[in-house]
N, C-alpha and C. Protein backbone atom coordinates (compact mmCIF):
# COMPACT_ATOMS: atom_id res chain seq x y z
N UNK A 1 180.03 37.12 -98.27
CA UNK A 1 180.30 38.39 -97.65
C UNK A 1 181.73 38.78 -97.98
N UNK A 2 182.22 40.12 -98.45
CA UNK A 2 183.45 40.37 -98.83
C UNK A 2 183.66 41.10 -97.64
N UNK A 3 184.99 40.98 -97.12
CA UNK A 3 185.48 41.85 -96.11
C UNK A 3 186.30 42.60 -96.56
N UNK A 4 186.74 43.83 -96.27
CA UNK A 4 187.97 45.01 -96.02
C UNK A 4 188.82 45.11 -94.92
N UNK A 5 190.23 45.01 -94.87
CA UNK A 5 190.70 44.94 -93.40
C UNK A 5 189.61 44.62 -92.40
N UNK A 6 189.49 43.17 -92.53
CA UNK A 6 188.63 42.41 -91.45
C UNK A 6 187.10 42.36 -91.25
N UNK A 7 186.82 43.55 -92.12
CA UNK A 7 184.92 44.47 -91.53
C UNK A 7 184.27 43.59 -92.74
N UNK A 8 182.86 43.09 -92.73
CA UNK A 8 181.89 43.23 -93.93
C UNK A 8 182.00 44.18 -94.44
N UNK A 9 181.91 44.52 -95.73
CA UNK A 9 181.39 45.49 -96.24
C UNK A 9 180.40 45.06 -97.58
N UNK A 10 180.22 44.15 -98.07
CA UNK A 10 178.30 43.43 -98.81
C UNK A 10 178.26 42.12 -98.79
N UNK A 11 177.17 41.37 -98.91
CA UNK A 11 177.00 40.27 -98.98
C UNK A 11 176.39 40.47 -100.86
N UNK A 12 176.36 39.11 -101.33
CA UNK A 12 175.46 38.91 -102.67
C UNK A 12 174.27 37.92 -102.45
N UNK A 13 173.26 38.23 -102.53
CA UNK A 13 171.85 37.14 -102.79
C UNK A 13 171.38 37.41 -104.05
N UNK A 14 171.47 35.84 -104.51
CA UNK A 14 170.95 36.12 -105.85
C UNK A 14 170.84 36.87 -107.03
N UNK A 15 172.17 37.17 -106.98
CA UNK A 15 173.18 38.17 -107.95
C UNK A 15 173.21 39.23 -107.79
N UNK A 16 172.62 39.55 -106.79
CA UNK A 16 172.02 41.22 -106.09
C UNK A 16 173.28 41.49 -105.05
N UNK A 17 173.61 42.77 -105.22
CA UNK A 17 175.11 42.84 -104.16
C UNK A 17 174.49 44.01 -103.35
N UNK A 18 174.57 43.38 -101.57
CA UNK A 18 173.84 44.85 -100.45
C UNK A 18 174.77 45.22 -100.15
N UNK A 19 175.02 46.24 -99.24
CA UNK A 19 176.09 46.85 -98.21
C UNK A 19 175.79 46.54 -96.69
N UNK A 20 176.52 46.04 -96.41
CA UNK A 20 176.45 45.62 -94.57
C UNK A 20 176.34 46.29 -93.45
N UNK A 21 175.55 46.30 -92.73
CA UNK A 21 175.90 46.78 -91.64
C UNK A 21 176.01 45.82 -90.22
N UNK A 22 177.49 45.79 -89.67
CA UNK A 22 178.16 45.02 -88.95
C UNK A 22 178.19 45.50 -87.55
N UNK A 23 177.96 45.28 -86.32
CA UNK A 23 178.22 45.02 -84.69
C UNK A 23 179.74 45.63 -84.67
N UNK A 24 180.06 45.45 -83.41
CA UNK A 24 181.53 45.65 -83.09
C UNK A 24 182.49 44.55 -83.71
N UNK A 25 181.84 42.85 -83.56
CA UNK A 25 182.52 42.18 -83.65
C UNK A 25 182.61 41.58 -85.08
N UNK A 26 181.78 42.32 -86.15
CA UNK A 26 181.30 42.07 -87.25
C UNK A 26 180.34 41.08 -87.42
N UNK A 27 179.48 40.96 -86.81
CA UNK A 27 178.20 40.28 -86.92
C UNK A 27 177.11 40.81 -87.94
N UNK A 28 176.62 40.74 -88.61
CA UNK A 28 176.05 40.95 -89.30
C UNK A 28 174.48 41.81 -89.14
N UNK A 29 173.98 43.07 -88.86
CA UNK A 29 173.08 43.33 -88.82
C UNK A 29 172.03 44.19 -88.83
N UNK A 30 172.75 44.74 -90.43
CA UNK A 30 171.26 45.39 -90.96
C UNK A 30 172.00 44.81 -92.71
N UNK A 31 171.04 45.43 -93.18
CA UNK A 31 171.46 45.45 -95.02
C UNK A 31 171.24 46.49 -95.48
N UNK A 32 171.58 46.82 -96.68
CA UNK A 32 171.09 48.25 -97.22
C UNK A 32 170.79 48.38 -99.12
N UNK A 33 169.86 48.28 -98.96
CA UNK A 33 169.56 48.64 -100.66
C UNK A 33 170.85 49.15 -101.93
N UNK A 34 171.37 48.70 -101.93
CA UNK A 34 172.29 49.24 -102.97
C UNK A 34 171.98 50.03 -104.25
N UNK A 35 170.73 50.16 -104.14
CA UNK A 35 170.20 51.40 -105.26
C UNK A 35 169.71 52.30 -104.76
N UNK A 36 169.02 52.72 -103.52
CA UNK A 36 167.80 53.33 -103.06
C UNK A 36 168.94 54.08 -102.17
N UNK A 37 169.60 53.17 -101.54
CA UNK A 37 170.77 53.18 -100.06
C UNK A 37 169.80 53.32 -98.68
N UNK A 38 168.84 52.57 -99.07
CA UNK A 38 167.64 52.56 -97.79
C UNK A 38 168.09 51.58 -97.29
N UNK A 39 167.98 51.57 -96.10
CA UNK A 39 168.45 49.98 -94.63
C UNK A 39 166.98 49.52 -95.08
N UNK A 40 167.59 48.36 -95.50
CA UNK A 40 166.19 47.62 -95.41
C UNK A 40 165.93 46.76 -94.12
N UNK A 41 166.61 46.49 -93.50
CA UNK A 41 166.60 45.34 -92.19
C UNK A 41 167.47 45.92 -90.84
N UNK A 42 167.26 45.54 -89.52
CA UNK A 42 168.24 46.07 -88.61
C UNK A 42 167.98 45.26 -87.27
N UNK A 43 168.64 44.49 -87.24
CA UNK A 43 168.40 43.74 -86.12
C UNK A 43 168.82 43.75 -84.62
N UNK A 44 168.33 43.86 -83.96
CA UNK A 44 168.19 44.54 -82.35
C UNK A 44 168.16 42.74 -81.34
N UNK A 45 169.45 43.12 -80.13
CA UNK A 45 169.16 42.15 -79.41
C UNK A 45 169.19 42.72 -78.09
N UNK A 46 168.34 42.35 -77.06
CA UNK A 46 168.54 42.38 -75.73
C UNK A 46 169.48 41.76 -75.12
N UNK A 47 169.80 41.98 -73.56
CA UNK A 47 170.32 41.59 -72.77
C UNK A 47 170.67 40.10 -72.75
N UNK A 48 168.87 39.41 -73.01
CA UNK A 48 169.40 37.85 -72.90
C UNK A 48 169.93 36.91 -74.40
N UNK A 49 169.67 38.31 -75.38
CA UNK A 49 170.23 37.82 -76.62
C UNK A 49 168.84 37.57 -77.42
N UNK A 50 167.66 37.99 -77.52
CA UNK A 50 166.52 37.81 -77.95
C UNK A 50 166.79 38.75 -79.44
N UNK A 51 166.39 38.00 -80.24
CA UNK A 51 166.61 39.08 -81.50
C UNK A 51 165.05 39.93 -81.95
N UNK A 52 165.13 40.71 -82.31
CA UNK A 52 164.00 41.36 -83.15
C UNK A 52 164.36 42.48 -83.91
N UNK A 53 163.34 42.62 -85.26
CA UNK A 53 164.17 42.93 -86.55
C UNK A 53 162.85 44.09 -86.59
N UNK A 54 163.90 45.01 -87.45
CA UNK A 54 162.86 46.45 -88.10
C UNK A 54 163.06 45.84 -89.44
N UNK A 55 161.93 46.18 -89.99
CA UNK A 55 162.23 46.13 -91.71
C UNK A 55 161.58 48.02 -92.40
N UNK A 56 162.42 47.77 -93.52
CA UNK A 56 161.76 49.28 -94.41
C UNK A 56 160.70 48.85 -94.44
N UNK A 57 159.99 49.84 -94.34
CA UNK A 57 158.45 49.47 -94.39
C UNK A 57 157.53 49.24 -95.60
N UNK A 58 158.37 50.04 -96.79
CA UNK A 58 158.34 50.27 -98.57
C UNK A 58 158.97 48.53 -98.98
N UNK A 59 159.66 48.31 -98.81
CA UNK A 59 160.00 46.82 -99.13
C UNK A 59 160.32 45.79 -98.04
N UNK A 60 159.43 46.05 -97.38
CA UNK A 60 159.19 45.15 -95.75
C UNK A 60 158.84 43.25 -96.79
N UNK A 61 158.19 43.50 -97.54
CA UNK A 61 158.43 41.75 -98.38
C UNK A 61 159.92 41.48 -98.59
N UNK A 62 160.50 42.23 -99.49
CA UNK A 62 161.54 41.78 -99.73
C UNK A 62 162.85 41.49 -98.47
N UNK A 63 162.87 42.73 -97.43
CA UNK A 63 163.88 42.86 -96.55
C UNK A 63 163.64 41.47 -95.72
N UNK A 64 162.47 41.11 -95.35
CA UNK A 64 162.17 39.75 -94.46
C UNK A 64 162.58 38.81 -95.36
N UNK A 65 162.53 38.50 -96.20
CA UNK A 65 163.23 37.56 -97.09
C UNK A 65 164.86 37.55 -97.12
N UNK A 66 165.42 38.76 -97.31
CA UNK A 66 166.70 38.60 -97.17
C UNK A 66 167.43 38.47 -95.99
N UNK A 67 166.64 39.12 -94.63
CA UNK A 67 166.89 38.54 -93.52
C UNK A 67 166.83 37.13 -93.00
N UNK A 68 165.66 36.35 -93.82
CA UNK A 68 165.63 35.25 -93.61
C UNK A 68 166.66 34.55 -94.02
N UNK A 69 166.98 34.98 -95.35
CA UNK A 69 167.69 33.98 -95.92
C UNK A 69 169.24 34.29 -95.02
N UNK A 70 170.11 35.51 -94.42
CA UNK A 70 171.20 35.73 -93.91
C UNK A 70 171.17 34.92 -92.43
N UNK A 71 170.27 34.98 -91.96
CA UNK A 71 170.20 34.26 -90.08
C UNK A 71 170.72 32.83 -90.59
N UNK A 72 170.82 32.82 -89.51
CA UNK A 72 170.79 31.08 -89.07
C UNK A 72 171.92 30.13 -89.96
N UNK A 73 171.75 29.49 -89.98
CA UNK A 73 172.20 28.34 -91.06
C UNK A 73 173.60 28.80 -91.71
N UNK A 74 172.82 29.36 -93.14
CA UNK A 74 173.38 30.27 -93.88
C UNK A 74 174.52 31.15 -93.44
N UNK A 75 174.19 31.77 -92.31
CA UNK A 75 174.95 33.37 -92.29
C UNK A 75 176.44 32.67 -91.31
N UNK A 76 176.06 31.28 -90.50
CA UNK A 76 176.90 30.32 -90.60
C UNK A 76 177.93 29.78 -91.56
N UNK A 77 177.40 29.78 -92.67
CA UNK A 77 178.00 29.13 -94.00
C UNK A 77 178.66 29.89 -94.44
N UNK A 78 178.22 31.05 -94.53
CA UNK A 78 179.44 32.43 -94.86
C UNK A 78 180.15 32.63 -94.27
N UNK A 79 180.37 32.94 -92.60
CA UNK A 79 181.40 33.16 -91.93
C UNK A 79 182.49 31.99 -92.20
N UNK A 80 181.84 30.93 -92.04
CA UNK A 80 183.06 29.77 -92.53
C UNK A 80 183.65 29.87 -93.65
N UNK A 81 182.70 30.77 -94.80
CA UNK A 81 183.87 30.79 -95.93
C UNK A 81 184.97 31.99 -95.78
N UNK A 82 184.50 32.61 -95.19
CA UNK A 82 184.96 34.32 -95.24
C UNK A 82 186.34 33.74 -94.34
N UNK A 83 186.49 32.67 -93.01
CA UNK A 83 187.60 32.27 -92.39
C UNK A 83 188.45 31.56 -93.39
N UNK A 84 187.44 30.53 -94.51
CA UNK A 84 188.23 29.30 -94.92
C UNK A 84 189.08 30.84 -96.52
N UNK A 85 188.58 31.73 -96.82
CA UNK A 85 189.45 32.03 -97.35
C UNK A 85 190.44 33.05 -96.91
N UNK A 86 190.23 33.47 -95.71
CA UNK A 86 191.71 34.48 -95.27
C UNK A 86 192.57 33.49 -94.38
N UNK A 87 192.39 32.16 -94.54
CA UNK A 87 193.33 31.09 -94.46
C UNK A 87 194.27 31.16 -95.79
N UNK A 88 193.71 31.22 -97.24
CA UNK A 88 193.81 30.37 -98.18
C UNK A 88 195.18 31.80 -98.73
């Protein structure tokens, strides 16, 4: 994920570069087609923190895939780099 004064502004999967869409606190959560400029993903949480996701409905395969691959784990692994390099 590359940041600008502090904000996401794309992540890269698989040599493919999206545009972000970030929370207040920069959390990560929608993406956006970088050719089309369609949101492909947008993720919605309630009160107790329950997540649930819209996908484009035209590339609803692909957007669940790239959502998959950004949650969890991963989207972990990035924030740690995105800290370990505005240390560096």
């Amino acid at each position: 994920m590359l940041k600008a004064g502090g904000e996401s502004i794309f992540v890269a999967v698989d040599g493919e570069v999206y545009p972000v869409i970030t929370d207040y606190r920069g959390s990560l959560i929608g993406l956006v087609d970088n050719k089309s400029e369609e949101i492909l993903f947008l993720r919605h949480f309630d009160m107790l923190g329950r997540k649930s996701v819209s996908f484009n409905e035209i590339e609803k395969a692909r957007a669940a895939v790239l959502e998959r691959i950004l949650s969890g784990a991963l989207a972990i692994f990035i924030e740690f780099l995105n800290s370990w390099n505005r240390k560096c």
